[in-house]
Protein backbone atom coordinates (compact mmCIF):
# COMPACT_ATOMS: atom_id res chain seq x y z
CA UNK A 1 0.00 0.00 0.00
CA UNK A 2 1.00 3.41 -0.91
CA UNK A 3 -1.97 5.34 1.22
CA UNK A 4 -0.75 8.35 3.46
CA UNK A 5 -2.07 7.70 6.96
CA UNK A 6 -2.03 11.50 8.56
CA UNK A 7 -2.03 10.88 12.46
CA UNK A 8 -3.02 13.61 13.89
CA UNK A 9 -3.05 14.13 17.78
CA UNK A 10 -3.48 16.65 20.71
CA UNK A 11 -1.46 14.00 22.66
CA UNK A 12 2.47 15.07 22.82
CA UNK A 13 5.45 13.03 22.31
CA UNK A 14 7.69 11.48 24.21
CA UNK A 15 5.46 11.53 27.14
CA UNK A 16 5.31 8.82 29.96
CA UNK A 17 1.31 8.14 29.82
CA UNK A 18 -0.23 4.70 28.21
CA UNK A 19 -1.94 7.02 25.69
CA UNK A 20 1.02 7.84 23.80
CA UNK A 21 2.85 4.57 24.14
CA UNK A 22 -0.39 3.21 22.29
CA UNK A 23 -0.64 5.34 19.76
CA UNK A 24 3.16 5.07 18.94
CA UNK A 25 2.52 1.09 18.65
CA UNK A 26 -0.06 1.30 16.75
CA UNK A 27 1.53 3.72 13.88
CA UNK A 28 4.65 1.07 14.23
CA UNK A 29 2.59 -1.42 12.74
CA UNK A 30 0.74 0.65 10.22
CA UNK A 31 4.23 1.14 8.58
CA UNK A 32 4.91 -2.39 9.03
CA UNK A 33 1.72 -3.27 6.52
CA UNK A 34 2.81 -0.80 4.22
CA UNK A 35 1.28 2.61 5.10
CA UNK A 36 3.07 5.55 5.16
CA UNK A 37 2.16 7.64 8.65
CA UNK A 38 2.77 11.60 8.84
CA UNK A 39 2.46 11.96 12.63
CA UNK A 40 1.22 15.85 13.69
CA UNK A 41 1.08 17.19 17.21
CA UNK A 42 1.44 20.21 19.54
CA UNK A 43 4.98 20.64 20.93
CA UNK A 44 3.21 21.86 24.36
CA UNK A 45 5.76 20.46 27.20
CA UNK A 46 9.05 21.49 27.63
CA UNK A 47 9.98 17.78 26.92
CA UNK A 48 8.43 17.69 23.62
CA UNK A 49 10.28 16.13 20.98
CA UNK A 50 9.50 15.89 16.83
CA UNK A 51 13.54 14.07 16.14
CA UNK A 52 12.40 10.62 15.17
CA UNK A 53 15.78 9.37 16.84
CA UNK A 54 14.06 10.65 20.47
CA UNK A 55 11.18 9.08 19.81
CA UNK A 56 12.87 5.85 18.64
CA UNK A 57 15.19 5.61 21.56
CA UNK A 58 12.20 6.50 23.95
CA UNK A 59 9.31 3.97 22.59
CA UNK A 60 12.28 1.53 21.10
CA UNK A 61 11.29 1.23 17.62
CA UNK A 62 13.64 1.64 14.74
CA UNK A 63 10.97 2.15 12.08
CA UNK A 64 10.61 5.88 10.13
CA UNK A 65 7.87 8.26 9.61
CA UNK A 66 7.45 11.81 8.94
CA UNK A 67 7.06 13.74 11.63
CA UNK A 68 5.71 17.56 11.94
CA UNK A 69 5.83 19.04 15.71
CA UNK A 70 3.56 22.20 15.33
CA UNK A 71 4.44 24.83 17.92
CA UNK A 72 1.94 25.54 20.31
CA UNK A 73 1.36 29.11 21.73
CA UNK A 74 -1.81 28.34 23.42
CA UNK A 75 -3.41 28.58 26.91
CA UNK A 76 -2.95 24.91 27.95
CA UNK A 77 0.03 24.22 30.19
CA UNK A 78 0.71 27.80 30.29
CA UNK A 79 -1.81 28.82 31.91
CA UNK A 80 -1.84 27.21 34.93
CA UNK A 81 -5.18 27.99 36.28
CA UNK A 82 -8.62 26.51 35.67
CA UNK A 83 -7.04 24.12 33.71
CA UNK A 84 -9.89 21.85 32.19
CA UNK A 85 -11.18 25.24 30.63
CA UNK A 86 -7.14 26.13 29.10
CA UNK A 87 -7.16 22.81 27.72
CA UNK A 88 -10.56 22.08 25.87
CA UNK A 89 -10.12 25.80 24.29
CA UNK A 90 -6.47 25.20 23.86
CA UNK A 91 -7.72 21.63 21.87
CA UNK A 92 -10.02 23.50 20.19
CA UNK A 93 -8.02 26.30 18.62
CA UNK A 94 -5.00 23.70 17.99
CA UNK A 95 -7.03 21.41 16.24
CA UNK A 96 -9.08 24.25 13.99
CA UNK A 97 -5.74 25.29 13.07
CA UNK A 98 -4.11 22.73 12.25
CA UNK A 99 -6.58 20.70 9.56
CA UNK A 100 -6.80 24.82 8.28
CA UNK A 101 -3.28 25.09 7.92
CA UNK A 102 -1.90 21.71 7.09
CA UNK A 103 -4.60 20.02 5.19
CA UNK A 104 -5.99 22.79 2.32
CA UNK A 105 -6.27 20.10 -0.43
CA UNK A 106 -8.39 16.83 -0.24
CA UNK A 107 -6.03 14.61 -1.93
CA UNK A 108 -7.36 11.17 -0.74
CA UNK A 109 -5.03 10.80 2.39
CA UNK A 110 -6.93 9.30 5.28
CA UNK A 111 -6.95 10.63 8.77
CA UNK A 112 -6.73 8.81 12.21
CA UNK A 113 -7.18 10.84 15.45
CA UNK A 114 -7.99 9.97 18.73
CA UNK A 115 -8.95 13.71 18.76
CA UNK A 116 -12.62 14.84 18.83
CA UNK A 117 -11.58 18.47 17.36
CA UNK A 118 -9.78 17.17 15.10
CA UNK A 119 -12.02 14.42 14.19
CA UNK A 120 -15.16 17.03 13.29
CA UNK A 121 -13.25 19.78 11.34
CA UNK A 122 -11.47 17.05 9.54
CA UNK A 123 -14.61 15.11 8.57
CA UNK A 124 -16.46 18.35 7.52
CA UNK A 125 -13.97 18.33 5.17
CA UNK A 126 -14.58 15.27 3.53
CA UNK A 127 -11.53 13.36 4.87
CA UNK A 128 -11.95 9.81 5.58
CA UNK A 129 -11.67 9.99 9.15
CA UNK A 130 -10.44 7.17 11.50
CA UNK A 131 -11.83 8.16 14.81
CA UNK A 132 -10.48 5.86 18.40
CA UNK A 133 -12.75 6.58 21.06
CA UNK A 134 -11.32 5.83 24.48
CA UNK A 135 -14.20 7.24 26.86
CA UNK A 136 -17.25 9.31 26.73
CA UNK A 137 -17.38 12.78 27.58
CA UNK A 138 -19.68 15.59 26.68
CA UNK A 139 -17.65 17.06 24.02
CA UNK A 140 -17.19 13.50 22.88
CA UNK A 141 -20.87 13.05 22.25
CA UNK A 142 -21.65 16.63 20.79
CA UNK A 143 -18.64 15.75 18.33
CA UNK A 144 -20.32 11.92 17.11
CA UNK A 145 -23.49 13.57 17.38
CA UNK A 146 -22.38 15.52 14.40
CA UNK A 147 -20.23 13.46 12.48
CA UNK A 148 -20.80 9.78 13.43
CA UNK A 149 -23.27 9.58 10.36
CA UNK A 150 -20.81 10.85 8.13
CA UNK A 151 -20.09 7.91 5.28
CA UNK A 152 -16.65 9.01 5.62
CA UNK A 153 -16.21 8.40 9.33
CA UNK A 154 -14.67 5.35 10.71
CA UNK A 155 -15.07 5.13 14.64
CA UNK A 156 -13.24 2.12 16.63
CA UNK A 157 -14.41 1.68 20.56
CA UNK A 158 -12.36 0.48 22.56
CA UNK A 159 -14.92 -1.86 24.27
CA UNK A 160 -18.36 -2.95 23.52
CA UNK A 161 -20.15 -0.56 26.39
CA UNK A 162 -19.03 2.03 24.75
CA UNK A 163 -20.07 1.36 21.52
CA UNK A 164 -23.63 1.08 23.24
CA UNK A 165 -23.48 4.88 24.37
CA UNK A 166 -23.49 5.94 20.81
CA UNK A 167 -26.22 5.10 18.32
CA UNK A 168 -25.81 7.98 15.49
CA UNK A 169 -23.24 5.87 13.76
CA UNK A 170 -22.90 4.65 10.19
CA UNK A 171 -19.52 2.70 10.58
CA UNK A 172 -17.86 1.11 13.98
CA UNK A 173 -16.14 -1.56 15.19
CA UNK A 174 -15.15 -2.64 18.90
CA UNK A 175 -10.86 -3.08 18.67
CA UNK A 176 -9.34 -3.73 22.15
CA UNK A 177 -5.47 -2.30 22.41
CA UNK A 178 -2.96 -4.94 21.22
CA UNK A 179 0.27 -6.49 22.22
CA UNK A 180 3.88 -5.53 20.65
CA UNK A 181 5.02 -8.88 19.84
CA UNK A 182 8.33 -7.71 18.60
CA UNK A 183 8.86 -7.04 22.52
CA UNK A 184 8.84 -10.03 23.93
CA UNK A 185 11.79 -13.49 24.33
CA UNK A 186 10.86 -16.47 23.37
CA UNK A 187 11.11 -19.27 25.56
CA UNK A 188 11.89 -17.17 28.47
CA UNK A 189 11.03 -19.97 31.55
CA UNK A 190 12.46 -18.52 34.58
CA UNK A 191 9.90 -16.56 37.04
CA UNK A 192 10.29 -15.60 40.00
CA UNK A 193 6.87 -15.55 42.69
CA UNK A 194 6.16 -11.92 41.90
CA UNK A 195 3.19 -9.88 41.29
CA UNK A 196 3.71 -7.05 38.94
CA UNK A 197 2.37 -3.94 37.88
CA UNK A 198 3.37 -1.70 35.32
CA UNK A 199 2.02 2.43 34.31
CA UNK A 200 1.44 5.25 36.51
CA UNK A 201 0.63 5.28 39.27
CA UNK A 202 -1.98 7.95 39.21
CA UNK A 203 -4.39 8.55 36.40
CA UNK A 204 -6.08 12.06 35.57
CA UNK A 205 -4.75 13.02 38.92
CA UNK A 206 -6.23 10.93 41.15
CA UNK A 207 -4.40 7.64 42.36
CA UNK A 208 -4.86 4.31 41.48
CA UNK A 209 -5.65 2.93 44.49
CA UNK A 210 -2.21 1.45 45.51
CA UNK A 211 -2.09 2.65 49.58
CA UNK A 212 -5.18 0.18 49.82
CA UNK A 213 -3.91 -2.64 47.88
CA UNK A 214 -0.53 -2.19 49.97
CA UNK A 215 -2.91 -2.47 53.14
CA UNK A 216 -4.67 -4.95 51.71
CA UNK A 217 -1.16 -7.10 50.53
CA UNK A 218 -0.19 -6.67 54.02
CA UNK A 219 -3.22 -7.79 55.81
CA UNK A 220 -3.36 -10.79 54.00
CA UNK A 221 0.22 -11.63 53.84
CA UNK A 222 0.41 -11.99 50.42
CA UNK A 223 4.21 -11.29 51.11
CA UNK A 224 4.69 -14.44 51.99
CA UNK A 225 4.63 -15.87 48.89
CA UNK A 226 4.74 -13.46 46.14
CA UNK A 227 6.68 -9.83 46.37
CA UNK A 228 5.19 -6.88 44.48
CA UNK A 229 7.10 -5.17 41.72
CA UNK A 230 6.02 -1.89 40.72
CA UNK A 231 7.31 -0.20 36.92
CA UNK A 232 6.48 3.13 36.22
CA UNK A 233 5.55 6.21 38.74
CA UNK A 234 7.11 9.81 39.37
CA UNK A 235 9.47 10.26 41.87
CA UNK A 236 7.41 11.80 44.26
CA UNK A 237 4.55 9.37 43.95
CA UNK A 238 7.24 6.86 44.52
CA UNK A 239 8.17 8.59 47.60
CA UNK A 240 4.89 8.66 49.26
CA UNK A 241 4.36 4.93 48.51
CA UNK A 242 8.01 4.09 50.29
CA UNK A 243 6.41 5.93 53.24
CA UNK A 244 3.44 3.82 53.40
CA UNK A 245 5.62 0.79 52.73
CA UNK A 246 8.29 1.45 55.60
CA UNK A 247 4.95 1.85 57.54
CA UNK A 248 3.37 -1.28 56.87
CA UNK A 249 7.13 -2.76 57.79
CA UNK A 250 6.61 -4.54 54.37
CA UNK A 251 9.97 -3.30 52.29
CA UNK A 252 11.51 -6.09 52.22
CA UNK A 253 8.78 -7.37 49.98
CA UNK A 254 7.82 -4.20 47.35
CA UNK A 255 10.18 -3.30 44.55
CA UNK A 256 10.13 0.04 42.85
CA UNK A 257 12.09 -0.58 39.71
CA UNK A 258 10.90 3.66 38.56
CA UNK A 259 10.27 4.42 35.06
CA UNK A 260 11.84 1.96 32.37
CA UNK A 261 11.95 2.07 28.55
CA UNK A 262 9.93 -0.22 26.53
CA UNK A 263 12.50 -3.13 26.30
CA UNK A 264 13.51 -3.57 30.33
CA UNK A 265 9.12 -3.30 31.21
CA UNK A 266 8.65 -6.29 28.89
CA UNK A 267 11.55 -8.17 30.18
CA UNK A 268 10.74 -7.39 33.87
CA UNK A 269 6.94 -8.10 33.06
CA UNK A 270 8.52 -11.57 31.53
CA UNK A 271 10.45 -12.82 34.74
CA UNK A 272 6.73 -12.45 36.95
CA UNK A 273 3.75 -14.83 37.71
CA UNK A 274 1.19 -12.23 37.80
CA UNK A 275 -0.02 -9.21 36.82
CA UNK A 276 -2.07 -6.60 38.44
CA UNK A 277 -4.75 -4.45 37.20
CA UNK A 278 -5.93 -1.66 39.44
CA UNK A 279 -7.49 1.20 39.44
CA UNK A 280 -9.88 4.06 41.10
CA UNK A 281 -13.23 2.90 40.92
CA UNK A 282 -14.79 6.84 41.15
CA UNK A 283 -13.38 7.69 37.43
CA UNK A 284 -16.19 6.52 34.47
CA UNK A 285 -13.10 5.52 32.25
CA UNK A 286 -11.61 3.37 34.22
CA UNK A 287 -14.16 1.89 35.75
CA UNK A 288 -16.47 1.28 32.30
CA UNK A 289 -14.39 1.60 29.42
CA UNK A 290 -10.84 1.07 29.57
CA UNK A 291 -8.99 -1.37 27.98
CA UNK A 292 -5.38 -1.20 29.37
CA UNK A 293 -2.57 -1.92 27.39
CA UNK A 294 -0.44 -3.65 30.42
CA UNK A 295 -3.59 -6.46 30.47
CA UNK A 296 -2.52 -7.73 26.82
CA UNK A 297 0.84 -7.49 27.87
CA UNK A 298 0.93 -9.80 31.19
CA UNK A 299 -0.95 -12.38 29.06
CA UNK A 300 0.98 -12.51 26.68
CA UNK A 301 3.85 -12.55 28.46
CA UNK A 302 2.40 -15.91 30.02
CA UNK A 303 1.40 -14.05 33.36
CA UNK A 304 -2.06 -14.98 35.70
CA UNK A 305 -3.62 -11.37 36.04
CA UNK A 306 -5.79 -10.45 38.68
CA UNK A 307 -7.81 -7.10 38.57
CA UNK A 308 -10.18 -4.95 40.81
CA UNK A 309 -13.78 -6.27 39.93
CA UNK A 310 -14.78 -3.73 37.66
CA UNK A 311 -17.53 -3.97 34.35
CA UNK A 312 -14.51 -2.18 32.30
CA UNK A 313 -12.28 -5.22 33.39
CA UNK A 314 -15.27 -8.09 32.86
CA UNK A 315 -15.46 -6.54 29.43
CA UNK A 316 -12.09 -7.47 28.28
CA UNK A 317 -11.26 -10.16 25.65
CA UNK A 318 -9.89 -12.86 27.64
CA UNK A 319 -11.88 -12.44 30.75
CA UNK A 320 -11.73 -16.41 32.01
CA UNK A 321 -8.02 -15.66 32.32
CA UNK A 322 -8.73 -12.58 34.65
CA UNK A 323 -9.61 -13.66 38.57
CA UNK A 324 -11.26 -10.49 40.21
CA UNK A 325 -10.86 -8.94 43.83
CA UNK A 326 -12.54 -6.21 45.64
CA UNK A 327 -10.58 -4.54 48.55
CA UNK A 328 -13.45 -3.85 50.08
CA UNK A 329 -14.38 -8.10 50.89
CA UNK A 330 -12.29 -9.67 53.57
CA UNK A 331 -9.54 -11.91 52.01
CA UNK A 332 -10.97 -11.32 48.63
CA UNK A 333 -7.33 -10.53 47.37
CA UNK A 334 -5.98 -13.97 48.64
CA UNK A 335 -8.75 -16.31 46.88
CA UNK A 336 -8.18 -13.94 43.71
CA UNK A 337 -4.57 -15.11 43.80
CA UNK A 338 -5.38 -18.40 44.64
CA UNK A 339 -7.30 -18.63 41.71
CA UNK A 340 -5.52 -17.16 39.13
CA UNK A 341 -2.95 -20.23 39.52
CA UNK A 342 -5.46 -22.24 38.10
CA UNK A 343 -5.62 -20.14 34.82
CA UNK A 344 -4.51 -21.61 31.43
CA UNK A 345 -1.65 -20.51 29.22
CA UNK A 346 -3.14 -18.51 25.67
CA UNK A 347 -3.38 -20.78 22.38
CA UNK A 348 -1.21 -19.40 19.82
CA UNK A 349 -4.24 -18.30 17.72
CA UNK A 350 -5.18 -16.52 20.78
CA UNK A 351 -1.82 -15.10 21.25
CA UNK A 352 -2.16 -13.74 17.81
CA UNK A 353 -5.42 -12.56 18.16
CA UNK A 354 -3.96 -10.10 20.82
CA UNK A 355 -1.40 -8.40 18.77
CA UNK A 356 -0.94 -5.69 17.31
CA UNK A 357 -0.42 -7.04 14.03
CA UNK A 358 -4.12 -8.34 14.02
CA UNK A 359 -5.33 -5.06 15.37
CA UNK A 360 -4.25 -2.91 12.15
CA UNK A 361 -5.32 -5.46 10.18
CA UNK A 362 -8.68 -5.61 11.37
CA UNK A 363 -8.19 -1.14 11.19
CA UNK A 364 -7.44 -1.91 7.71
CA UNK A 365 -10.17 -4.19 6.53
CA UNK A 366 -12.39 -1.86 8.59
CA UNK A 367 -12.00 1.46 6.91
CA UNK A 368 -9.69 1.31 4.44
């Protein structure tokens, strides 16, 4: 294929959030089937990047693209109060711009955007438009409202309870997040009795519930089989977990390995038994509609998972591998980890289903 795919994003890059790892994985594997991606977004942190060789070495992949940072002069992360308000008129004015400046002649190109700005102005001007909806939001369903009849919008939900929320749609498809393959060692054996857990450790501010599930790890005495290992985090939320570690007298148990590239999470995730999914129950996304990116990775990397018992979690592909807890039920945690020793190992034509090579081949057959 010699299409242009024009990926177009408010997101920013390199940044340390799931969002932009999974939208760098999956424009690695467009190129990979033979598309040719022109990446576009704001260069709104101080730590934005648009030198392919940063954002190789940071998300370690070693294929090229064309990449455009646009500068971004607007309120959002400038400005630093009311900050929801800076950054939906910040999107707004970025994204208006942009498709004004960038895109003046319809030449057949195809657009894919997690983006609801740019999303509308591009489909009003007859782009084929590829639109990934993550989560529901009121902007979100003034913007589908608009365009989701549009013949030449695509939308892909992330899980099928979101699909339900929107029924103005001509063309949609339900496409979990995939798995990296490229990632991962084969016939890698040795694991050591460890639960794992790899992101942030916070998610649109709010934490993910970790001071409970330490509690929780302690009261049960998980520790005395399986240790913790924790990837990802700032510094500072580091910090005040140490603090409620030392207090729990439980450090000789929890690992903080910090922030790792893409390569040393994978081989970390590799070398556990099981992997943990949690979350804050009081945030709609995470709770209904998520469908996280570490999930595919513990089971492909041959992990048990166990997860908070939420519908977003019951949704995902997969489920009968899953064994659910709620911190809230006395020893809930222990018969969830009981239980998840019982789980099978993925098929390969499940392990395949997973990937992210299947994912942009499904995108593919979908909408292009």
């Amino acid at each position: 294929m010699n299409q242009t795919l024009n990926y177009v994003t408010y997101q920013t890059f390199p940044a340390s959030t799931a969002n932009s790892l999974q939208s760098i994985s999956n424009i690695k594997y467009f190129i990979k089937k033979g598309i040719d991606v022109c990446l576009y977004f704001p260069l709104r942190e101080k730590t934005s990047s648009d030198d392919l060789k940063v954002l190789q070495e940071y998300y370690s992949f070693t294929e090229s693209l064309e990449i455009n940072g646009i500068n971004h002069y607007l309120p959002h992360g400038r400005i630093q109060i009311f900050k929801k308000t800076m950054f939906h008129i910040s999107h707004f004015l970025w994204s208006r711009r942009t498709i004004s400046k960038y895109f003046k002649k319809n030449n057949g190109d195809i657009f894919f955007t997690r983006s609801d700005w740019i999303a509308f102005f591009a489909a009003r001007k007859k782009y084929k438009v590829i639109f990934e909806c993550h989560q529901e939001s009121r902007i979100r369903n003034f913007v589908i409202k608009k365009i989701g009849d549009y013949e030449n919008v695509y939308i892909i939900f992330l899980n099928k309870d979101l699909q339900k929320n929107y029924k103005n749609i001509s063309n949609s498809i339900v496409l979990h997040n995939g798995v990296d393959v490229e990632l991962f060692e084969e016939n890698l054996y040795q694991k050591r009795n460890s639960i794992v857990y790899a992101g942030n450790l916070s998610r649109f501010g709010v934490n993910r519930g970790f001071p409970e599930f330490l509690r929780k790890y302690n009261e049960e005495k998980i520790f005395q089989e399986f240790n913790l290992e924790i990837i990802g985090g700032d510094l500072d939320q580091i910090e005040d977990l140490k603090t409620v570690v030392k207090d729990l007298n439980i450090e000789d148990y929890v690992i903080f390995h910090g922030r790792k590239n893409r390569s040393e999470t994978i081989n970390i995730i590799q070398m556990c038994k099981i992997g943990l999914l949690l979350n804050n129950a009081n945030n709609t996304h995470s709770y209904q509609h998520t469908s996280p990116l570490k999930y595919f990775e513990y089971i492909y990397a041959k992990l048990s998972v166990i997860a908070m018992d939420f519908p977003s979690h019951r949704s995902l592909p997969l489920n009968q591998k899953i064994s659910y807890f709620d911190l809230e039920k006395n020893r809930s945690l222990n018969v969830a980890i009981n239980q998840s020793k019982n789980n099978d190992e993925l098929s390969t034509a499940e392990l395949k289903d997973i990937s992210l090579e299947t994912r942009i081949k499904k995108i593919l057959d979908f909408a292009f």
